[in-house]
PDB file of N, CA and C in Angstrom:
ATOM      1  N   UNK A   1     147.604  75.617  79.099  1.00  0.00           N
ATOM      2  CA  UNK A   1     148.636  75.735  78.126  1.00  0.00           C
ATOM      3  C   UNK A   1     148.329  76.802  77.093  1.00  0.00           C
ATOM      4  N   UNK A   2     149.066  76.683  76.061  1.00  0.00           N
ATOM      5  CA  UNK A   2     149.331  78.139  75.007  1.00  0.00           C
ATOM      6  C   UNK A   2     147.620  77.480  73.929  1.00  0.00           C
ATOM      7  N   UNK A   3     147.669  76.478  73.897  1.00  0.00           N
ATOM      8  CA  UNK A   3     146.544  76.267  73.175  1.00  0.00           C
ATOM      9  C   UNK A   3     145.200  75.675  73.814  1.00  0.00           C
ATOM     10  N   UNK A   4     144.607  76.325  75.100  1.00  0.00           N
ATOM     11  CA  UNK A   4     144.069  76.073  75.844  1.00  0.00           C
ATOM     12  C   UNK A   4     142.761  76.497  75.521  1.00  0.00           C
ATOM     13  N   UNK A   5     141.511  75.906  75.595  1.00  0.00           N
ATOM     14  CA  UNK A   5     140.055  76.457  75.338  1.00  0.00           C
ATOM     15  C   UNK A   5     138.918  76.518  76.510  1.00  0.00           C
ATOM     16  N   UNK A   6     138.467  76.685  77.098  1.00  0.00           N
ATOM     17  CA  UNK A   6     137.800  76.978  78.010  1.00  0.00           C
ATOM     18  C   UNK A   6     136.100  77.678  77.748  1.00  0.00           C
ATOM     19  N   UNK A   7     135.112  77.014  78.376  1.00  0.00           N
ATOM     20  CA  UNK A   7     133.933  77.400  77.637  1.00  0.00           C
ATOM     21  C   UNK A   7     132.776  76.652  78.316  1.00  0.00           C
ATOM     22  N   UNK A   8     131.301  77.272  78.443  1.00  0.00           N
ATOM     23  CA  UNK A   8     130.049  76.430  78.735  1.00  0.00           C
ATOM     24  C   UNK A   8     129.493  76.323  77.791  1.00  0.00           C
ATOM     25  N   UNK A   9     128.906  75.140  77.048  1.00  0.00           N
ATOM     26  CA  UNK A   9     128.702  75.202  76.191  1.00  0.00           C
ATOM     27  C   UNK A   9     126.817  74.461  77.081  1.00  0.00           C
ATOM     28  N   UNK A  10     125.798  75.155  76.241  1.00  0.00           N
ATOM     29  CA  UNK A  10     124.094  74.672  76.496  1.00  0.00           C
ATOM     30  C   UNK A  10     124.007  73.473  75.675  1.00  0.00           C
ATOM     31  N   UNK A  11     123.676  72.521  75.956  1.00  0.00           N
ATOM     32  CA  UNK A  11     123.530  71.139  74.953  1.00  0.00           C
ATOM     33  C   UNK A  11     122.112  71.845  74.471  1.00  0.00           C
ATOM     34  N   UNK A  12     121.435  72.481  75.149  1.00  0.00           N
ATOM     35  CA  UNK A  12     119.776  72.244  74.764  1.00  0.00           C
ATOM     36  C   UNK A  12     119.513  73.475  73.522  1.00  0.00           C
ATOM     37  N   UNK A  13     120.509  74.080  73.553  1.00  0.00           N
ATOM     38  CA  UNK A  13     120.441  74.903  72.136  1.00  0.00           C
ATOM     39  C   UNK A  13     121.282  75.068  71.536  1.00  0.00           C
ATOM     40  N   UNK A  14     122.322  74.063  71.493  1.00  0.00           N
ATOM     41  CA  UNK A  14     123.729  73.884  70.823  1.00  0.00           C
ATOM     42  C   UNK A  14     124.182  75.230  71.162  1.00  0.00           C
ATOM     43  N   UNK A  15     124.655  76.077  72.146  1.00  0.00           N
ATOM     44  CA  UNK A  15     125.496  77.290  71.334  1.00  0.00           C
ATOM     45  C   UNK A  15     126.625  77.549  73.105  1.00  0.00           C
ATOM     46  N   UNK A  16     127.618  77.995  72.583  1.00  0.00           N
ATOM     47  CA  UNK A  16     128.873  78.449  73.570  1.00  0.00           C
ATOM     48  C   UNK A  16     128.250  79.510  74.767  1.00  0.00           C
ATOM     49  N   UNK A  17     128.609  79.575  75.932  1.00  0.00           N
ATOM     50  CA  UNK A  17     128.643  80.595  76.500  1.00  0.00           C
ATOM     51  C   UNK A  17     129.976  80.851  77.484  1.00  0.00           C
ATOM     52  N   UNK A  18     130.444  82.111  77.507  1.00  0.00           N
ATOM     53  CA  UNK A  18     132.001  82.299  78.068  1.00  0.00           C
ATOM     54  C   UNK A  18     132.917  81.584  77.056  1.00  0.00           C
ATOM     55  N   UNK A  19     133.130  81.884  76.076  1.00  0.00           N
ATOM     56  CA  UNK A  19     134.040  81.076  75.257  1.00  0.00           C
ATOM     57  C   UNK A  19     135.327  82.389  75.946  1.00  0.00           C
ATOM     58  N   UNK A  20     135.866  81.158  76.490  1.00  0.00           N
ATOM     59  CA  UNK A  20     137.698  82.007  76.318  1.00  0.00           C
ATOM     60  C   UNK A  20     138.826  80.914  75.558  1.00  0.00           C
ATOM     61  N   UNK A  21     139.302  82.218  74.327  1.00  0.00           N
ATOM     62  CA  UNK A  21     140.235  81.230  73.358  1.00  0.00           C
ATOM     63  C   UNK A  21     141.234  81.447  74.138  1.00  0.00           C
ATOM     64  N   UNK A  22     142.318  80.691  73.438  1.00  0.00           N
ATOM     65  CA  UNK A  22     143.451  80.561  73.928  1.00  0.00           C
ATOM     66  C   UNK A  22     144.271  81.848  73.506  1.00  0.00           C
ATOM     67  N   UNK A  23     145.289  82.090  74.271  1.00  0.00           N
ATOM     68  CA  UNK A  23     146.194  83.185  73.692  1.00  0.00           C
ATOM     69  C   UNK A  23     146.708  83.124  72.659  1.00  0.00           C
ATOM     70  N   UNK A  24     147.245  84.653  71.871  1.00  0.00           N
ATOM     71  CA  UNK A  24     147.038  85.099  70.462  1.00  0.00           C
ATOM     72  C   UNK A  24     148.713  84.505  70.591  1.00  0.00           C
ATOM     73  N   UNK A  25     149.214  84.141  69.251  1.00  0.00           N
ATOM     74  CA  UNK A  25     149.902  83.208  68.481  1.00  0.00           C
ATOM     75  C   UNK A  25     151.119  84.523  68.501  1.00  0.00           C
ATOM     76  N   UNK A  26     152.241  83.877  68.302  1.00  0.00           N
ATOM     77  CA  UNK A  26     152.731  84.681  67.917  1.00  0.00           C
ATOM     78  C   UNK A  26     153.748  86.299  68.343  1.00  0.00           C
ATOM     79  N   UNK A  27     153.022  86.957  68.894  1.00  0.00           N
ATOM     80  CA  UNK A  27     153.357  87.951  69.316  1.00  0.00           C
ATOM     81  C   UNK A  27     152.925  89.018  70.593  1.00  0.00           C
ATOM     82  N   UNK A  28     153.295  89.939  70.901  1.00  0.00           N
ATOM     83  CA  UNK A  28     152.804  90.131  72.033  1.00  0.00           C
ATOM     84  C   UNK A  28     151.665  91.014  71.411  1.00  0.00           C
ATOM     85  N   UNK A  29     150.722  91.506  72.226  1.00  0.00           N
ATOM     86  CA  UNK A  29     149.430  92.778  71.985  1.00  0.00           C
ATOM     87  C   UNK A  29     150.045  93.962  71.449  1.00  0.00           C
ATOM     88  N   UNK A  30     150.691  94.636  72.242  1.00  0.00           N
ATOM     89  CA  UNK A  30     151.596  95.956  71.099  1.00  0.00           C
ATOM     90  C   UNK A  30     152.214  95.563  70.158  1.00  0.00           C
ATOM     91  N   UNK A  31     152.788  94.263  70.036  1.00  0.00           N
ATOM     92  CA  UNK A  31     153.277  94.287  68.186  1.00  0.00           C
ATOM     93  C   UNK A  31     152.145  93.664  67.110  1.00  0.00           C
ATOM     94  N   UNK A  32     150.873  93.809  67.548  1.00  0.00           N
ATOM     95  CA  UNK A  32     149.948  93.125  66.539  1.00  0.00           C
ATOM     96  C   UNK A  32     149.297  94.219  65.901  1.00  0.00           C
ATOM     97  N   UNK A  33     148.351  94.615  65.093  1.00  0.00           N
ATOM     98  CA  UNK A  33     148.156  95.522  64.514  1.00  0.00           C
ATOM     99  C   UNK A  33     146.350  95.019  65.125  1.00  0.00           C
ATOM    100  N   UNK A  34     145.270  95.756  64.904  1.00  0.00           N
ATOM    101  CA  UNK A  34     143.986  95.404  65.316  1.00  0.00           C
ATOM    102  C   UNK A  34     143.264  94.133  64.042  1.00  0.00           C
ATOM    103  N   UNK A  35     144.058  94.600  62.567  1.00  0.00           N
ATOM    104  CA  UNK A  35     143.608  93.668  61.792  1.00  0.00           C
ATOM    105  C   UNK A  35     144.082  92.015  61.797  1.00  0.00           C
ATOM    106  N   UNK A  36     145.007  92.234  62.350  1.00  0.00           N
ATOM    107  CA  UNK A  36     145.531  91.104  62.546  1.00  0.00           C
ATOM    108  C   UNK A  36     144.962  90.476  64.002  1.00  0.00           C
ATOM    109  N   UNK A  37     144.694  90.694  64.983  1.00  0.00           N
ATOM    110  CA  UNK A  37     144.439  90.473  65.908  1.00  0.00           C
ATOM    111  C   UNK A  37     142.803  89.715  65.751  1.00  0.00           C
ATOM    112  N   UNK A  38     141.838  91.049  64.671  1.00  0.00           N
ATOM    113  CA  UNK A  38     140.864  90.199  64.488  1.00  0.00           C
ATOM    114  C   UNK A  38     140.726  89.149  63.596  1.00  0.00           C
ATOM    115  N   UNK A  39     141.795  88.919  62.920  1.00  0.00           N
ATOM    116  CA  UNK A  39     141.627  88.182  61.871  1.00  0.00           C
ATOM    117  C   UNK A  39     141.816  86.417  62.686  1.00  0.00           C
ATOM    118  N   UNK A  40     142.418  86.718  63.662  1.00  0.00           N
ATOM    119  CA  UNK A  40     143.522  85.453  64.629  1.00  0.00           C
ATOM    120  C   UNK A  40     141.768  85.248  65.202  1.00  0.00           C
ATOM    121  N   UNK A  41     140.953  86.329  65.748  1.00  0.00           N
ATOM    122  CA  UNK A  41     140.121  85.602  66.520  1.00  0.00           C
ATOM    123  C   UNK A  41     139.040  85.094  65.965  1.00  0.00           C
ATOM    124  N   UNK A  42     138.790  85.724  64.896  1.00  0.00           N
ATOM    125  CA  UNK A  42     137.770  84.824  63.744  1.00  0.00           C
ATOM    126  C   UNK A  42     138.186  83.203  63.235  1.00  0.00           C
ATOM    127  N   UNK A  43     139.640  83.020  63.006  1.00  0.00           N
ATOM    128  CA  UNK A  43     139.847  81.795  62.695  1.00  0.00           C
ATOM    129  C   UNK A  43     139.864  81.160  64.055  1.00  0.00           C
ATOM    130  N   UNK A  44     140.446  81.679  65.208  1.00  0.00           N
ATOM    131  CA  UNK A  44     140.388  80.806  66.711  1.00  0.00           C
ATOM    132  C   UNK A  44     138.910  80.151  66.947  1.00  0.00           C
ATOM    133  N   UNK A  45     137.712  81.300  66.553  1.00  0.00           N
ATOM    134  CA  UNK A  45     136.408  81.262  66.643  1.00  0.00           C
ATOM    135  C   UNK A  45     135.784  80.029  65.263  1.00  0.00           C
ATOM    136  N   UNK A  46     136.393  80.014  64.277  1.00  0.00           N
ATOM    137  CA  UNK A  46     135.834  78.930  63.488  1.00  0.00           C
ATOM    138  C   UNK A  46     136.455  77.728  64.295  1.00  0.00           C
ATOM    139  N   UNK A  47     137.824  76.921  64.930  1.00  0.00           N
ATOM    140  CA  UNK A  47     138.239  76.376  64.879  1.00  0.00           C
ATOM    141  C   UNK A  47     136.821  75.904  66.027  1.00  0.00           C
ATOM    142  N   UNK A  48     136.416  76.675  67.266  1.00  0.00           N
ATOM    143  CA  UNK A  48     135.746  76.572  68.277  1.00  0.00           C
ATOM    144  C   UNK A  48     134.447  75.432  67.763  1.00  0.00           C
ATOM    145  N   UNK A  49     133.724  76.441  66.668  1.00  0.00           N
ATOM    146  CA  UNK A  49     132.835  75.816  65.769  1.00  0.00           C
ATOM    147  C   UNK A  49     132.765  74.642  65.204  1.00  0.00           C
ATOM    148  N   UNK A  50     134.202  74.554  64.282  1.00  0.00           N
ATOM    149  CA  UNK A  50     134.116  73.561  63.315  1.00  0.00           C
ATOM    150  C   UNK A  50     134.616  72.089  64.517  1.00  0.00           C
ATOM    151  N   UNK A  51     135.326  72.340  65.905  1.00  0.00           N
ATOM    152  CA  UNK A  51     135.335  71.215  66.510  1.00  0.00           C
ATOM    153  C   UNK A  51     134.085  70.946  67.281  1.00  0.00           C
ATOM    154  N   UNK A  52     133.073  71.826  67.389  1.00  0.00           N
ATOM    155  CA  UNK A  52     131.806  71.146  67.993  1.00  0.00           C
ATOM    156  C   UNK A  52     131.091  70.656  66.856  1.00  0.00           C
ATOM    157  N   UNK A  53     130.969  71.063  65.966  1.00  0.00           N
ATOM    158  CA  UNK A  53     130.143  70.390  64.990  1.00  0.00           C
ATOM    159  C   UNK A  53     130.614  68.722  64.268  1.00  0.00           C
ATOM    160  N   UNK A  54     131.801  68.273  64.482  1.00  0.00           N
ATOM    161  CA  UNK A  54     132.575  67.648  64.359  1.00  0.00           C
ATOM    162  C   UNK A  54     132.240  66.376  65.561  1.00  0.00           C
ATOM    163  N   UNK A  55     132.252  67.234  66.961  1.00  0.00           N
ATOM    164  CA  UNK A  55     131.857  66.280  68.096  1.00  0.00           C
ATOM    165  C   UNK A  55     130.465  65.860  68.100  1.00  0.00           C
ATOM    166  N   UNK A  56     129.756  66.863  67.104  1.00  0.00           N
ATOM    167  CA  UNK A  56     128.641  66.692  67.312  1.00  0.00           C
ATOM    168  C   UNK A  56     128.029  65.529  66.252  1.00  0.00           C
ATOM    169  N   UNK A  57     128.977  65.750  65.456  1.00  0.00           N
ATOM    170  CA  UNK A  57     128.206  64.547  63.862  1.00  0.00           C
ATOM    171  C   UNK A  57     128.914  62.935  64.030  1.00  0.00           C
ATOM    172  N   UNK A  58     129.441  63.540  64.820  1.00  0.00           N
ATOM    173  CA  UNK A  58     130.352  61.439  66.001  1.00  0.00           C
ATOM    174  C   UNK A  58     129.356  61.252  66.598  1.00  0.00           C
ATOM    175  N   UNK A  59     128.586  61.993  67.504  1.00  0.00           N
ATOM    176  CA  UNK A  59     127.645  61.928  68.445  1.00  0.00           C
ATOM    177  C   UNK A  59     126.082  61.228  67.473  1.00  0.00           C
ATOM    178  N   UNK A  60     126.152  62.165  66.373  1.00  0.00           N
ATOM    179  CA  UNK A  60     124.803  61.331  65.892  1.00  0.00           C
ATOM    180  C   UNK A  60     125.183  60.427  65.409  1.00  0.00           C
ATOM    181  N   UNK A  61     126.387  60.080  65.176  1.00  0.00           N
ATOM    182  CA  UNK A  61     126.686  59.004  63.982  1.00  0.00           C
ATOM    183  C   UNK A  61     126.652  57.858  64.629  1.00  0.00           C
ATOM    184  N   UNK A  62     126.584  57.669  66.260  1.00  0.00           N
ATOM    185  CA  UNK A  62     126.585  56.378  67.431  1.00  0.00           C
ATOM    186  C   UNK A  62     125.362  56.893  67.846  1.00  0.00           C
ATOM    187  N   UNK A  63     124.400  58.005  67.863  1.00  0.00           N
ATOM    188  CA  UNK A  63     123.449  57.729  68.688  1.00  0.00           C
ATOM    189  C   UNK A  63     122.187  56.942  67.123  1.00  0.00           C
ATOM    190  N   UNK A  64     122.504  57.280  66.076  1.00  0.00           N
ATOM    191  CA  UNK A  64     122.062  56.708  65.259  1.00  0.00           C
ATOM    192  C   UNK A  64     122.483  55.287  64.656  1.00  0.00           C
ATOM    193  N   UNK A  65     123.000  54.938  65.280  1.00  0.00           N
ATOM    194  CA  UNK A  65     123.092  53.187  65.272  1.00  0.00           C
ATOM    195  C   UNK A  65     122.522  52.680  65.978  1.00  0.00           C
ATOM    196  N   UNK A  66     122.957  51.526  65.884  1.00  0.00           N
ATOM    197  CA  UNK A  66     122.441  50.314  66.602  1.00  0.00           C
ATOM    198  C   UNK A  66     123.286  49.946  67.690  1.00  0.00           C
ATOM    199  N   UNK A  67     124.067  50.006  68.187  1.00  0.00           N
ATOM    200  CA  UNK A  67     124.862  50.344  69.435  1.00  0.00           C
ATOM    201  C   UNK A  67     124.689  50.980  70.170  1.00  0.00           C
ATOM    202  N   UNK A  68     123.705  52.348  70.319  1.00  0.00           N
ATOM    203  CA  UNK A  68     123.510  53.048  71.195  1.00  0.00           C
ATOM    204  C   UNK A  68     122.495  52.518  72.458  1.00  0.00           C
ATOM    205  N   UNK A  69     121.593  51.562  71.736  1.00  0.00           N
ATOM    206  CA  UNK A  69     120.583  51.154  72.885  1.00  0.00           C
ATOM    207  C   UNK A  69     121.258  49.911  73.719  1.00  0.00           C
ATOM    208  N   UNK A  70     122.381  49.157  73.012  1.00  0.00           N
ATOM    209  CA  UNK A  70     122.995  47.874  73.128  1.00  0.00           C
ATOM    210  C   UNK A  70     124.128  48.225  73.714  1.00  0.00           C
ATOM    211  N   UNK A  71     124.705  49.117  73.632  1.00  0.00           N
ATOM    212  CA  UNK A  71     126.001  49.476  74.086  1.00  0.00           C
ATOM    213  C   UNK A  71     126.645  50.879  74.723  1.00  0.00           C
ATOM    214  N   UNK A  72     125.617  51.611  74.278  1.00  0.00           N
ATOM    215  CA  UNK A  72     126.195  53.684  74.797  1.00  0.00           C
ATOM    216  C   UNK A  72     125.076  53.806  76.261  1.00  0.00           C
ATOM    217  N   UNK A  73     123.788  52.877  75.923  1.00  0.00           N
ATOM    218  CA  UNK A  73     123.781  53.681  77.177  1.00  0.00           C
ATOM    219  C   UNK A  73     124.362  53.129  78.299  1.00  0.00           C
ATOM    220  N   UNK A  74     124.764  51.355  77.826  1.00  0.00           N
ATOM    221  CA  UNK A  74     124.779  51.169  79.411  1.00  0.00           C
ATOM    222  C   UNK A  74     126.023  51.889  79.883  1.00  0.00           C
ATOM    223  N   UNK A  75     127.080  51.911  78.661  1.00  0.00           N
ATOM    224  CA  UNK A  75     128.785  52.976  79.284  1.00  0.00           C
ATOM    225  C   UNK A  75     128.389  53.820  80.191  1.00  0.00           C
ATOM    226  N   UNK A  76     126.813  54.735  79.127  1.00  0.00           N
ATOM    227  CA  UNK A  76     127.080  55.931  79.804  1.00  0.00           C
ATOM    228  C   UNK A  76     126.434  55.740  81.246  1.00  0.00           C
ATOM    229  N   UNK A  77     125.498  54.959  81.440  1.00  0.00           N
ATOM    230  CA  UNK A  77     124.955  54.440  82.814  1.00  0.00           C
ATOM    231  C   UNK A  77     125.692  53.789  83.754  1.00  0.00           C
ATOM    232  N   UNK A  78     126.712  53.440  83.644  1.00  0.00           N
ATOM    233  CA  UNK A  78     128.118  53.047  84.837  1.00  0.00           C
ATOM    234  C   UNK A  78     128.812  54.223  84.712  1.00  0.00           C
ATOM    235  N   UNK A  79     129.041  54.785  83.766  1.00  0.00           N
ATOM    236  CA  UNK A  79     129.669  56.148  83.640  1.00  0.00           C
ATOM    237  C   UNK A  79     129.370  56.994  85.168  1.00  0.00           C
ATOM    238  N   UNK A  80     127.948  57.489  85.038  1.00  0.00           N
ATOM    239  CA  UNK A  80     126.907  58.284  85.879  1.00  0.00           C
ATOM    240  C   UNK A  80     126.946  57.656  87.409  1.00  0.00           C
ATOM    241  N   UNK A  81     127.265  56.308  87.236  1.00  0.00           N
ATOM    242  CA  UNK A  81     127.333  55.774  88.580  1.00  0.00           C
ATOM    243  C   UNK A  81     128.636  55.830  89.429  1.00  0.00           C
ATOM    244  N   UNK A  82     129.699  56.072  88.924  1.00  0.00           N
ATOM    245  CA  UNK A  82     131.274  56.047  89.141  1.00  0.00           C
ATOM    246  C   UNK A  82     131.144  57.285  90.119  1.00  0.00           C
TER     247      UNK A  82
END
């Protein structure tokens, strides 16, 4: 779709590889100007960011409970078995 994200992301050093954003908003490539164009991919590029860091502070916020040994792994261990 128009707001589509696509990407490998390394768990073992937190960081993106192949990030492809979604297509530019708006208008076609000849009616955008270059400032505008980079300006669209810097905020596309925070949004990338600010939702992994986001997935990522849910992630400690259950692996740092008390549910995780009682309850996440076994999900994720039938999970793995499916």
């Amino acid at each position: 779709g128009a707001d589509s994200w696509e990407f490998t992301f390394k768990a073992e050093r937190f960081q993106f590889q192949a990030l492809k954003l979604p297509a530019a908003m708006g208008m076609e490539d000849d009616e955008r100007d270059d400032e505008g164009k980079t300006l669209e991919r810097i905020y596309l590029l925070e949004q990338a960011v600010n939702t992994m860091e986001r997935l990522f502070a849910i992630f400690l916020q259950i692996h740092l409970s008390r549910k995780w040994e009682t309850e996440e792994i076994t999900r994720m261990t039938e999970w793995l078995q499916r």
